[in-house]
N, C-alpha and C. Protein backbone atom coordinates (compact mmCIF):
# COMPACT_ATOMS: atom_id res chain seq x y z
N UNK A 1 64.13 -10.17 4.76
CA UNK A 1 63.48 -8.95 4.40
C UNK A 1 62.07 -8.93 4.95
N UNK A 2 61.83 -8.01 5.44
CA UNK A 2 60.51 -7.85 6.08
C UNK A 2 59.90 -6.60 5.10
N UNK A 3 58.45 -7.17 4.82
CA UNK A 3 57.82 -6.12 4.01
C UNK A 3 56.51 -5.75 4.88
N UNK A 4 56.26 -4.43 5.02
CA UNK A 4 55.48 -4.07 5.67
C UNK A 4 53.95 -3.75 4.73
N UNK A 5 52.79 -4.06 5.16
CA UNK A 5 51.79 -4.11 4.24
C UNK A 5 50.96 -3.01 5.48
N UNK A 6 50.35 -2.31 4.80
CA UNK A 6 49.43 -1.34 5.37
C UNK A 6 48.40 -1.44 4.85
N UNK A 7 47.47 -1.68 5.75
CA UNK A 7 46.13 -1.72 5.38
C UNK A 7 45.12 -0.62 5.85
N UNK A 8 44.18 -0.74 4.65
CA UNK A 8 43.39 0.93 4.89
C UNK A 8 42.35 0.59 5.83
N UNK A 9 41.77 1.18 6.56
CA UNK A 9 40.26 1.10 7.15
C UNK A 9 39.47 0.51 6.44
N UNK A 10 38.13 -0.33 6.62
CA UNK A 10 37.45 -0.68 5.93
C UNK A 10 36.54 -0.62 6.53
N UNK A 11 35.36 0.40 5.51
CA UNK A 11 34.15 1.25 6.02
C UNK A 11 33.09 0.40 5.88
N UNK A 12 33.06 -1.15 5.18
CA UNK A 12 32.22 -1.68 5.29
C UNK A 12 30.82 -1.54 4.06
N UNK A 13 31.24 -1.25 3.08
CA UNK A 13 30.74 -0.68 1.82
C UNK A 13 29.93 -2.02 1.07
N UNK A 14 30.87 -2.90 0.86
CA UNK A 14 30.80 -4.29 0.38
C UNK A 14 29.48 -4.66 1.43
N UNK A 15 29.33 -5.11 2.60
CA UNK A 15 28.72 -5.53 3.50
C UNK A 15 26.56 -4.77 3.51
N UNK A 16 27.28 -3.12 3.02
CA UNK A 16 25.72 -2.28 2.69
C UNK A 16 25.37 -2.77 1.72
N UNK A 17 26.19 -3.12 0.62
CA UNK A 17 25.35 -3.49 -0.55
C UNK A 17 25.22 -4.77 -0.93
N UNK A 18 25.38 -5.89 -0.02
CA UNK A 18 25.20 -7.06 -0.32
C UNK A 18 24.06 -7.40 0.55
N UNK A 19 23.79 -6.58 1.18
CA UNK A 19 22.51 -6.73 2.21
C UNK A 19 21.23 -5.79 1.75
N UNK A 20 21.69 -5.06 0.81
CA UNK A 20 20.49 -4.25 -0.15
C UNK A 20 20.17 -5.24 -1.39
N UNK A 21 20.81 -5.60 -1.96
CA UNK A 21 20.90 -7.02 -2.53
C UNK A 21 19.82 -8.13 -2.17
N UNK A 22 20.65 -8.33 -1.07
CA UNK A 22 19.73 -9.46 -0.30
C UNK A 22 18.11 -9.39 0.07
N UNK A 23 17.82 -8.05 0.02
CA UNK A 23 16.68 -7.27 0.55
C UNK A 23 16.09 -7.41 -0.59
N UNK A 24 16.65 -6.56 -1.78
CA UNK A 24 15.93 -6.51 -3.13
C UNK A 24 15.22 -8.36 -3.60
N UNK A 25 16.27 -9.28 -3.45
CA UNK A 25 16.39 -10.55 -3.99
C UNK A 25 14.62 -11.33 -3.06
N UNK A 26 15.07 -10.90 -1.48
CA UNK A 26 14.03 -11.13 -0.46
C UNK A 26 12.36 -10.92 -1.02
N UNK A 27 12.68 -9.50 -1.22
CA UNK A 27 11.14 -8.54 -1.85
C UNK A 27 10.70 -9.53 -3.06
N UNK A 28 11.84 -9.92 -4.12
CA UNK A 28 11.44 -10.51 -5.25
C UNK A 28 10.83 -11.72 -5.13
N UNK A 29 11.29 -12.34 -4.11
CA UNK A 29 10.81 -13.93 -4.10
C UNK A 29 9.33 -14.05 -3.29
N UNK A 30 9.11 -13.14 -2.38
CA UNK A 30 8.18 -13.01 -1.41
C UNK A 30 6.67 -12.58 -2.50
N UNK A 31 7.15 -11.72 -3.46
CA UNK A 31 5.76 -11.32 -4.44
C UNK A 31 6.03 -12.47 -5.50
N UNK A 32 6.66 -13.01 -5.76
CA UNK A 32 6.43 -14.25 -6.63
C UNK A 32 5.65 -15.35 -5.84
N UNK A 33 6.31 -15.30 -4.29
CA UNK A 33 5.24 -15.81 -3.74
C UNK A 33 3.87 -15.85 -3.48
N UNK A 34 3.47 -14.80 -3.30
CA UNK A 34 1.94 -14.00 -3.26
C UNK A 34 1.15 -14.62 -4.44
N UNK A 35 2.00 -14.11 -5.82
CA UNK A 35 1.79 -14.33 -7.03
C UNK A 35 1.22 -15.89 -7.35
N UNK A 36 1.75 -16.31 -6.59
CA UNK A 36 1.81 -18.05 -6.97
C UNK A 36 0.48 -18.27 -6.14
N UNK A 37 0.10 -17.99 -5.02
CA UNK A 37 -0.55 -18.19 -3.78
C UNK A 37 -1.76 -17.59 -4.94
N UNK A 38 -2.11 -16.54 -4.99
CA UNK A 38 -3.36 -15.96 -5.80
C UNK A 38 -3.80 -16.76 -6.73
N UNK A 39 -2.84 -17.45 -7.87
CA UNK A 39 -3.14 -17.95 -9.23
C UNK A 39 -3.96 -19.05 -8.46
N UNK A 40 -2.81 -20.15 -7.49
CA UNK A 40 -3.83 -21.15 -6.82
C UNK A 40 -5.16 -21.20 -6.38
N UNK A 41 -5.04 -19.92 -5.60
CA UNK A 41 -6.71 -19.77 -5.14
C UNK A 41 -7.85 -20.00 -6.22
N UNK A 42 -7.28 -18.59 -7.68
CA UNK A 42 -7.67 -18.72 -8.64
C UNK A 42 -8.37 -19.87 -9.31
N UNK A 43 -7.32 -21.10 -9.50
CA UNK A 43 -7.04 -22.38 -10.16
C UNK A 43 -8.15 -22.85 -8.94
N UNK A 44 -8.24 -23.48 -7.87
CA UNK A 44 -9.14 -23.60 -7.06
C UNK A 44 -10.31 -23.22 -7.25
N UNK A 45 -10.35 -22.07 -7.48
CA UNK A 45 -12.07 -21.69 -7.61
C UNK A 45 -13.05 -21.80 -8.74
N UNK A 46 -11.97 -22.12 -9.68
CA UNK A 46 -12.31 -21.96 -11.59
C UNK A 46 -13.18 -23.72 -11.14
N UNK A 47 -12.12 -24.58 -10.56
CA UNK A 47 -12.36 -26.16 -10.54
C UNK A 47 -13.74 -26.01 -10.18
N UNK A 48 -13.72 -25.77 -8.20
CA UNK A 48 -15.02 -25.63 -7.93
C UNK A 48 -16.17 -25.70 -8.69
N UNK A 49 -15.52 -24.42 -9.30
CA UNK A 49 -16.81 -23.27 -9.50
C UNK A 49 -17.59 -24.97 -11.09
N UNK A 50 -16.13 -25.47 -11.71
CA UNK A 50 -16.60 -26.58 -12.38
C UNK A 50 -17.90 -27.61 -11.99
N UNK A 51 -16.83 -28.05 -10.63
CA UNK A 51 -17.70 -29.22 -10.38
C UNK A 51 -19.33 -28.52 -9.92
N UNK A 52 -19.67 -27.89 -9.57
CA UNK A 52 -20.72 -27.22 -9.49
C UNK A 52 -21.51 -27.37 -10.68
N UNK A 53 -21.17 -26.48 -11.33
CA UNK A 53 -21.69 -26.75 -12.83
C UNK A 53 -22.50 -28.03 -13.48
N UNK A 54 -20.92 -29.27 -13.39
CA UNK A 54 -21.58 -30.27 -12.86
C UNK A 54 -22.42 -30.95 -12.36
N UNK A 55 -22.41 -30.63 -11.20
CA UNK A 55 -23.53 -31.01 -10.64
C UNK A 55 -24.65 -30.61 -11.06
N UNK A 56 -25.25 -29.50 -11.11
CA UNK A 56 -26.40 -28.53 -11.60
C UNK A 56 -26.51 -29.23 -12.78
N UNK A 57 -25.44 -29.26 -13.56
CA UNK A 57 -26.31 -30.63 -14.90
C UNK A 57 -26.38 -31.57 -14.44
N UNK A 58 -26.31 -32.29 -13.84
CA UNK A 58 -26.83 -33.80 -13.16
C UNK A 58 -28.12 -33.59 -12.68
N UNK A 59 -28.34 -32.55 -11.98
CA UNK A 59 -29.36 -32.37 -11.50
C UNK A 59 -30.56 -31.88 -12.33
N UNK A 60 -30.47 -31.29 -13.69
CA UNK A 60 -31.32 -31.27 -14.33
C UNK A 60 -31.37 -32.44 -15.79
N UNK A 61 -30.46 -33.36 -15.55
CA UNK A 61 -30.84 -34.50 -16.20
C UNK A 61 -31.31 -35.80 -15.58
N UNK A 62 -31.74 -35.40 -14.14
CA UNK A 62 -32.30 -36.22 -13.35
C UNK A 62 -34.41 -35.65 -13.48
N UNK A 63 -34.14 -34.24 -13.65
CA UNK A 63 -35.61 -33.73 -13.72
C UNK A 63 -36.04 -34.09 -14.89
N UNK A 64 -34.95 -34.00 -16.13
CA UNK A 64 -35.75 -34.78 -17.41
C UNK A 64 -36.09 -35.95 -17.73
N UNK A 65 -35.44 -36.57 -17.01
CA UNK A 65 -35.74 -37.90 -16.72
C UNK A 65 -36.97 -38.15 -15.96
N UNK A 66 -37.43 -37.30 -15.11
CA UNK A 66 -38.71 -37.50 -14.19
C UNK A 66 -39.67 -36.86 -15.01
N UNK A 67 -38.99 -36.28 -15.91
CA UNK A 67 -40.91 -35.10 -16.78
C UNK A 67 -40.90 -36.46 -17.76
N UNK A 68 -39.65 -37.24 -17.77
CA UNK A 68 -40.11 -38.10 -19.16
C UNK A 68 -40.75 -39.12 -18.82
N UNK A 69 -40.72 -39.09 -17.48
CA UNK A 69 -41.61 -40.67 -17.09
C UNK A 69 -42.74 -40.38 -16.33
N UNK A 70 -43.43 -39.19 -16.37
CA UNK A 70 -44.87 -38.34 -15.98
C UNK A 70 -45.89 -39.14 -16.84
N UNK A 71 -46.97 -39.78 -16.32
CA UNK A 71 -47.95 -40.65 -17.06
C UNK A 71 -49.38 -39.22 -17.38
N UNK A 72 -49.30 -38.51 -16.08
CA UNK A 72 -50.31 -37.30 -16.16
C UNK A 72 -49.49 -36.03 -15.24
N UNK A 73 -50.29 -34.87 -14.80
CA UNK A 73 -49.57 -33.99 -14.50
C UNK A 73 -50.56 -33.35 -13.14
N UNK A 74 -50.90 -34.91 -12.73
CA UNK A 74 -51.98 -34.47 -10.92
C UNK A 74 -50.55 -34.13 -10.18
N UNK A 75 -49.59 -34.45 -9.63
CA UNK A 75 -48.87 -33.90 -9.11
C UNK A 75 -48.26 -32.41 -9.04
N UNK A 76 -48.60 -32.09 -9.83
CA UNK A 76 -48.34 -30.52 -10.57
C UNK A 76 -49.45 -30.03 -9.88
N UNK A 77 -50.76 -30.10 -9.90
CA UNK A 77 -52.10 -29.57 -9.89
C UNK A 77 -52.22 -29.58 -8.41
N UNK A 78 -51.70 -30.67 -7.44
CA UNK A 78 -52.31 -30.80 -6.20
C UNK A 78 -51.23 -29.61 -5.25
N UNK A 79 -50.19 -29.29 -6.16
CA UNK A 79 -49.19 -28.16 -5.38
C UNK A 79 -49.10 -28.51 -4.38
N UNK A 80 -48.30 -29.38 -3.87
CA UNK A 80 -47.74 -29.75 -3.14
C UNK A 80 -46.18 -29.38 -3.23
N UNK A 81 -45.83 -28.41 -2.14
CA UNK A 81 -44.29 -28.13 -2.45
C UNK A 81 -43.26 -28.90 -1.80
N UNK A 82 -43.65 -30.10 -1.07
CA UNK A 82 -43.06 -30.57 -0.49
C UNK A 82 -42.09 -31.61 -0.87
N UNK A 83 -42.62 -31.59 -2.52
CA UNK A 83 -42.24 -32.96 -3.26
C UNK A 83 -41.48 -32.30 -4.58
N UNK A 84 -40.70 -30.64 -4.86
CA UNK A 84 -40.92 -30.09 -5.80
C UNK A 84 -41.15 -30.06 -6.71
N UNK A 85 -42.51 -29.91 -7.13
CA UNK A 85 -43.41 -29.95 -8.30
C UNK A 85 -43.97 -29.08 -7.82
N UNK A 86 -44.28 -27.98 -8.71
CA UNK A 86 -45.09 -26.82 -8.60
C UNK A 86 -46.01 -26.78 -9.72
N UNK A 87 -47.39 -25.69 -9.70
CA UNK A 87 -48.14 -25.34 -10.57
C UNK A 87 -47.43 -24.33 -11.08
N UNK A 88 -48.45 -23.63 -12.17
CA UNK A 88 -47.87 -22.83 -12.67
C UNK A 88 -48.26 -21.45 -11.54
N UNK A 89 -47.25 -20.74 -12.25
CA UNK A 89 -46.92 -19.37 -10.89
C UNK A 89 -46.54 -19.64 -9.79
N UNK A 90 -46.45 -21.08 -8.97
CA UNK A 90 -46.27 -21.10 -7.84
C UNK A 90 -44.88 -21.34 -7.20
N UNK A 91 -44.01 -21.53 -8.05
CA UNK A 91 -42.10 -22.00 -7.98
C UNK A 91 -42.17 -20.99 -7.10
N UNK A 92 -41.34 -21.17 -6.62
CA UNK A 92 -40.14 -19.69 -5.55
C UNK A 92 -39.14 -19.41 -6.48
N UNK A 93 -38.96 -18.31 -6.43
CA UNK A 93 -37.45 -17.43 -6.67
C UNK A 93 -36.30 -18.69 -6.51
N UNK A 94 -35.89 -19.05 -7.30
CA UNK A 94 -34.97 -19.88 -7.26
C UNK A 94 -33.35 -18.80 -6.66
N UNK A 95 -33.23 -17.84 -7.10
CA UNK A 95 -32.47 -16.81 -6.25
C UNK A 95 -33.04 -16.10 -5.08
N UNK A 96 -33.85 -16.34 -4.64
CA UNK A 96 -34.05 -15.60 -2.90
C UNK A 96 -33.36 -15.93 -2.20
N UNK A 97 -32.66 -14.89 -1.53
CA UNK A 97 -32.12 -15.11 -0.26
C UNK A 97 -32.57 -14.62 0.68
N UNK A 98 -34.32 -14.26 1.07
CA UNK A 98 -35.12 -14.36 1.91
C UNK A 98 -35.66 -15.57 2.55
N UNK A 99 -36.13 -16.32 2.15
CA UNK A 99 -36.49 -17.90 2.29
C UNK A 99 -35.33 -18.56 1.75
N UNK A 100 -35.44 -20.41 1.83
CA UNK A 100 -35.05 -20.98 1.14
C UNK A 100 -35.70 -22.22 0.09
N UNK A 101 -35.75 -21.48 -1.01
CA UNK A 101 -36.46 -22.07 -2.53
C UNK A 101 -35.70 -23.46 -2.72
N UNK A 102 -34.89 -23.79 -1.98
CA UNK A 102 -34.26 -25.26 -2.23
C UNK A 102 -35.04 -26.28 -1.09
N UNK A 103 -35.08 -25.95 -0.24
CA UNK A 103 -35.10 -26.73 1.58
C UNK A 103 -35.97 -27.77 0.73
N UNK A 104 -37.31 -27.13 0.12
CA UNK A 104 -38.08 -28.34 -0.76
C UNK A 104 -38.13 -29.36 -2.25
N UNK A 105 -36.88 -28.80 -2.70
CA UNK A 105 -36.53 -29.41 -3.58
C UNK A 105 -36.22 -31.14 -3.76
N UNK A 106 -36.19 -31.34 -4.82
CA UNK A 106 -35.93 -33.02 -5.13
C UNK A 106 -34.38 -33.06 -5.18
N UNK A 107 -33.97 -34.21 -4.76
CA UNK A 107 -32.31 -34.25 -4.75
C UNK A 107 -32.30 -35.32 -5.84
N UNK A 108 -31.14 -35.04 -6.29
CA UNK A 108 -30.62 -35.56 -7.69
C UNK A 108 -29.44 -36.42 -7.15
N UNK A 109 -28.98 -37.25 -8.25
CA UNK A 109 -27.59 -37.94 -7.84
C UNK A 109 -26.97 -37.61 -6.99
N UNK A 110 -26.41 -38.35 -6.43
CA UNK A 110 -25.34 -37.76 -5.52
C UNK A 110 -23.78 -38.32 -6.32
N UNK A 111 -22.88 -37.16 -6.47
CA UNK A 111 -21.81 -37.26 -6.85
C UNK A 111 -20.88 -36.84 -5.79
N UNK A 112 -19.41 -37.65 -6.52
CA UNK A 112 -18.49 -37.69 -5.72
C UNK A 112 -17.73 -36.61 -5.42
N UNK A 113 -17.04 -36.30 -4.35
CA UNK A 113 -16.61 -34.76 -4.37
C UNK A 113 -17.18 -33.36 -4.23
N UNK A 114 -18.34 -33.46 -4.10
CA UNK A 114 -19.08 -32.43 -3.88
C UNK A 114 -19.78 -32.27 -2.65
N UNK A 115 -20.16 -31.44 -1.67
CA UNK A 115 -20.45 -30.95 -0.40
C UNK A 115 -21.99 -32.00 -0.21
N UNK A 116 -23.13 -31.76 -1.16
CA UNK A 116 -24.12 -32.02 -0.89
C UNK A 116 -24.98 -32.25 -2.45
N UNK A 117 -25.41 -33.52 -2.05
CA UNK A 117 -26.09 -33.94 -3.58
C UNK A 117 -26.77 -32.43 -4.67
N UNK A 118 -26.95 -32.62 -5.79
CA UNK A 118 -27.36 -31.62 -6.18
C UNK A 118 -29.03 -31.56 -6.39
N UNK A 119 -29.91 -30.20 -6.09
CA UNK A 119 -31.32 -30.27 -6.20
C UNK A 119 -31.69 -29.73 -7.34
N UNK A 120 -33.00 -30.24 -7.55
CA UNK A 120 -33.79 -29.36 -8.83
C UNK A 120 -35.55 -29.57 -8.18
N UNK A 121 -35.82 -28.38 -8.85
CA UNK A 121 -37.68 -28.52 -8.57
C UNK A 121 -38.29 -28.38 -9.91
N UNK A 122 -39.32 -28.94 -10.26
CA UNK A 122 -39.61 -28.12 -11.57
C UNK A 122 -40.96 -27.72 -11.36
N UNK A 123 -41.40 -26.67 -12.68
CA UNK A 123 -42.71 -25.65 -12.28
C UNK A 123 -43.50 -26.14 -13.48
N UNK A 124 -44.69 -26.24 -13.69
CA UNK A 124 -45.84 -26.71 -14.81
C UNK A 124 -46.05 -25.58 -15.23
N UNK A 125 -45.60 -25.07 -16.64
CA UNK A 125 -46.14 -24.33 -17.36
C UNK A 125 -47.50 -24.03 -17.88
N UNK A 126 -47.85 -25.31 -18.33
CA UNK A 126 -49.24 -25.41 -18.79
C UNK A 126 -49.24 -26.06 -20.06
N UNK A 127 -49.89 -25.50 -21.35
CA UNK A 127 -50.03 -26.24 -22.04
C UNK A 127 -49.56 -25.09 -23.35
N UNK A 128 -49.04 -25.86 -24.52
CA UNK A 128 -48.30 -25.22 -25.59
C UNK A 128 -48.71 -25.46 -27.14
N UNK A 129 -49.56 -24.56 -27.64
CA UNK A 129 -50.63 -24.83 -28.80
C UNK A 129 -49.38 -24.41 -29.85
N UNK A 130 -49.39 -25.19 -30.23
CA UNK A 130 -47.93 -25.19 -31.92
C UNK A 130 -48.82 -24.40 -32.95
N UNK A 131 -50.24 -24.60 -33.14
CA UNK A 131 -50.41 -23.95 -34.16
C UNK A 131 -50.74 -22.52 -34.31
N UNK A 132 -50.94 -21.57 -32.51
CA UNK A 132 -50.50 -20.61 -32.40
C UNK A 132 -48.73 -19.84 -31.89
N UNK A 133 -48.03 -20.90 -32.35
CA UNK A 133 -47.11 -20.21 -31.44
C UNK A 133 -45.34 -20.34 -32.99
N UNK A 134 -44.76 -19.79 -32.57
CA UNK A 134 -43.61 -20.04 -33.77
C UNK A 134 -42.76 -20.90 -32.55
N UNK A 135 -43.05 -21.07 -31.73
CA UNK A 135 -42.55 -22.25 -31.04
C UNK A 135 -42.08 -23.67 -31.80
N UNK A 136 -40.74 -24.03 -32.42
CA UNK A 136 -40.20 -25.10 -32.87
C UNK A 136 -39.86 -26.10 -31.61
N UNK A 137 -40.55 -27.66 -31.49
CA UNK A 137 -40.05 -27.86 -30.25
C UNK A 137 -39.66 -29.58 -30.58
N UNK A 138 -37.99 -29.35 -30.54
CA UNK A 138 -37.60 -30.82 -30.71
C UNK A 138 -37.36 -31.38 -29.63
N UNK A 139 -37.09 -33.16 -29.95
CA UNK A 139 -36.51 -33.57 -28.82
C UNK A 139 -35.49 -33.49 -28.94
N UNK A 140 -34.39 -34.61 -28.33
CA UNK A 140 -32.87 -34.29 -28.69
C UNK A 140 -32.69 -34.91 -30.07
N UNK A 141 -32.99 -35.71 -30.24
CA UNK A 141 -32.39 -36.33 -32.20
C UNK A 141 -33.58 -35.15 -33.37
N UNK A 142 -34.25 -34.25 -32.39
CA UNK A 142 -34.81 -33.35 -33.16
C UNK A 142 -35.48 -33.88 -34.28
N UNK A 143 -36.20 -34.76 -33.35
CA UNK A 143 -37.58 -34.98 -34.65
C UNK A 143 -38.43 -33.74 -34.31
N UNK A 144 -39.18 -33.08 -35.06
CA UNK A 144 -40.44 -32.42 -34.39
C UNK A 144 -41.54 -32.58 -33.78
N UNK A 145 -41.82 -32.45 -32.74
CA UNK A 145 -42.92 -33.23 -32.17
C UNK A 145 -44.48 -32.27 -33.05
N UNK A 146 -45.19 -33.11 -33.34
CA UNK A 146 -46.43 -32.69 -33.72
C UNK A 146 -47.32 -32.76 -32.87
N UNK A 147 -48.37 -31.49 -32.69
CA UNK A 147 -49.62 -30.87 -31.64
C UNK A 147 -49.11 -30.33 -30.73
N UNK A 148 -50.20 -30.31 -29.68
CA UNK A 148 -49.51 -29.72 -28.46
C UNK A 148 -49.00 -30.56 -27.91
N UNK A 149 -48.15 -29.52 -26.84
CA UNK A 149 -47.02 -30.24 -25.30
C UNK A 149 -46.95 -29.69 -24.87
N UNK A 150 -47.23 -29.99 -23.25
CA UNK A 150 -46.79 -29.28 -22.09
C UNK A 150 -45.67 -28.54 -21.89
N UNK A 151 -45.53 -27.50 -21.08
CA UNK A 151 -43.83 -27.01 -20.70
C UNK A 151 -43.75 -27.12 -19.39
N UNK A 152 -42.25 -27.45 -19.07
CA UNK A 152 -42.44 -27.55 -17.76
C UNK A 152 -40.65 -26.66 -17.49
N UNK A 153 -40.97 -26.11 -16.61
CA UNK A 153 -39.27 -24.92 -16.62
C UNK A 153 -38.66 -26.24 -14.89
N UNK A 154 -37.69 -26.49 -15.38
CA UNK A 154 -36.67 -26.92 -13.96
C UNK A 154 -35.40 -25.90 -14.08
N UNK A 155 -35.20 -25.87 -12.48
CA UNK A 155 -34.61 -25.58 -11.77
C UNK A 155 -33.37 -26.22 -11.54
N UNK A 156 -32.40 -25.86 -11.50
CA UNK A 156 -31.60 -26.93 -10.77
C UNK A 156 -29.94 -26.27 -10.13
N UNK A 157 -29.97 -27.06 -8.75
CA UNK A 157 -28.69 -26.39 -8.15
C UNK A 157 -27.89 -26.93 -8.62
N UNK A 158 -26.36 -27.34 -8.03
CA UNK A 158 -25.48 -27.70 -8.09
C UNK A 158 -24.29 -26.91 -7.15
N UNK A 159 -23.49 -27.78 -6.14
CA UNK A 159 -22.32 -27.60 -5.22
C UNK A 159 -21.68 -28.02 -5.62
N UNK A 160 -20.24 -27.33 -5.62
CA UNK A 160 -18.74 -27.89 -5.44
C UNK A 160 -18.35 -28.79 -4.24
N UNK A 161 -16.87 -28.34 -4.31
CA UNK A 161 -16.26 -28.92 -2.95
C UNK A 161 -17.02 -28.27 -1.70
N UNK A 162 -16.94 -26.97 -2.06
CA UNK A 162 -17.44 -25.99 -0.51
C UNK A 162 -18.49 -25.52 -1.07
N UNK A 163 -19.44 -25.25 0.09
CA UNK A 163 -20.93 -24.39 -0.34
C UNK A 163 -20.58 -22.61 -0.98
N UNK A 164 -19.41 -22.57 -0.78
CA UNK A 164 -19.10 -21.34 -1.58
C UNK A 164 -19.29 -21.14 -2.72
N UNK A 165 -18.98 -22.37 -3.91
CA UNK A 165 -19.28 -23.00 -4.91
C UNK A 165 -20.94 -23.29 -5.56
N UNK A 166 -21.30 -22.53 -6.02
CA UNK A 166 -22.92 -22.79 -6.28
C UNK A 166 -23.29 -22.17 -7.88
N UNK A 167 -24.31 -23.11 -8.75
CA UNK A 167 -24.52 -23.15 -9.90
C UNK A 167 -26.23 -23.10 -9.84
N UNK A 168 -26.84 -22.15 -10.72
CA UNK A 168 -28.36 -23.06 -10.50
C UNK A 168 -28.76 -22.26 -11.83
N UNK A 169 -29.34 -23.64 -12.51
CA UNK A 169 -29.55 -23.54 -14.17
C UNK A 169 -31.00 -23.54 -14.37
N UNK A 170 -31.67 -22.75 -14.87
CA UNK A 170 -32.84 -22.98 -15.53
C UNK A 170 -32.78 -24.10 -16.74
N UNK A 171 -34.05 -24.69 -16.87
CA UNK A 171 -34.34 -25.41 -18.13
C UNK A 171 -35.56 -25.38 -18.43
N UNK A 172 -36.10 -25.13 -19.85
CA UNK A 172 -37.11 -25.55 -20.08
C UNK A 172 -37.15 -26.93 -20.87
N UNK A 173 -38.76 -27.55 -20.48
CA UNK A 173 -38.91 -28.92 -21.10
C UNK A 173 -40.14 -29.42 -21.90
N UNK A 174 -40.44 -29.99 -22.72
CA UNK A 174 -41.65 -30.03 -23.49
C UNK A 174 -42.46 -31.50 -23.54
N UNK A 175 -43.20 -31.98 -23.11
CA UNK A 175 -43.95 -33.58 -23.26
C UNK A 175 -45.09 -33.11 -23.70
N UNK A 176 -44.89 -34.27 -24.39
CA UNK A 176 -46.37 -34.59 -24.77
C UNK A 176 -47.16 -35.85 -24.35
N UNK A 177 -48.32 -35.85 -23.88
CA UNK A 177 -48.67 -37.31 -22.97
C UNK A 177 -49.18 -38.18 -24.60
């Protein structure tokens, strides 16, 4: 017995929509890709933007360390910017991007992972009369210091991995000789 089977045309229907499919599936994975690629950058720059930070506190616990071991404050007075120590009024814009307010700065530690040690300068306030001022001024275990004390405001940078990465913290500081 012979059975005859007839077969219909085939327009190829199956073939359009497994390739619209494929397209849709394509689009999906390609913006998950993107997606993933962005967060990284993201995740990347948050770190940076960390170690920076970092640094910039290193760098101003290197200046407190130098106001704490100041015997007098002729270095301040002779304004010399070459050594950063400034008088009072005389700091630079620690944000100018006309000059550069760092080129003379003091370099601080150098830490690992980061582009370029971190700087700080600091500026001489002058002098700080307690019994005119509501000025409370502790040290860190916050004893109160009694009479006057100097202020002195630092500066301080701090770099990441890349110079893209940049932090720069004010501080103020108080001694008394």
């Amino acid at each position: 017995m012979n059975k005859l089977f007839l077969y219909k045309s085939q327009e190829g229907a199956v073939l359009v929509t497994s390739l619209i499919i494929l397209m849709l599936l394509t689009i999906i994975a390609l913006s998950s890709m993107q997606s993933t690629v962005l967060q990284e950058k993201m995740t990347s720059a948050v770190s940076d933007g960390q170690l920076a930070l970092e640094a910039a506190e290193s760098a101003l616990i290197d200046a407190e360390q130098f106001v704490r071991t100041l015997t007098d404050i002729n270095g301040f007075i002779s304004a010399n910017p070459e050594d950063g120590l400034y008088n009072t009024g005389t700091a630079p814009d620690p944000f100018s991007t006309s000059d550069n307010p760092w080129g003379t700065a003091r370099i601080g530690k150098s830490i690992e992972g980061i582009i370029e040690p971190p700087k700080y300068y600091i500026e001489y306030l002058g002098e700080v009369r307690q019994e005119t001022s509501n000025l409370t001024i502790c040290g860190y275990d916050c004893n109160q210091l009694e009479g006057d004390v100097l202020a002195f405001r630092i500066y301080a940078l701090g770099k990441g991995k890349t110079s893209n990465s940049k932090r720069i913290l004010t501080s103020f500081y108080a001694k008394q000789f």
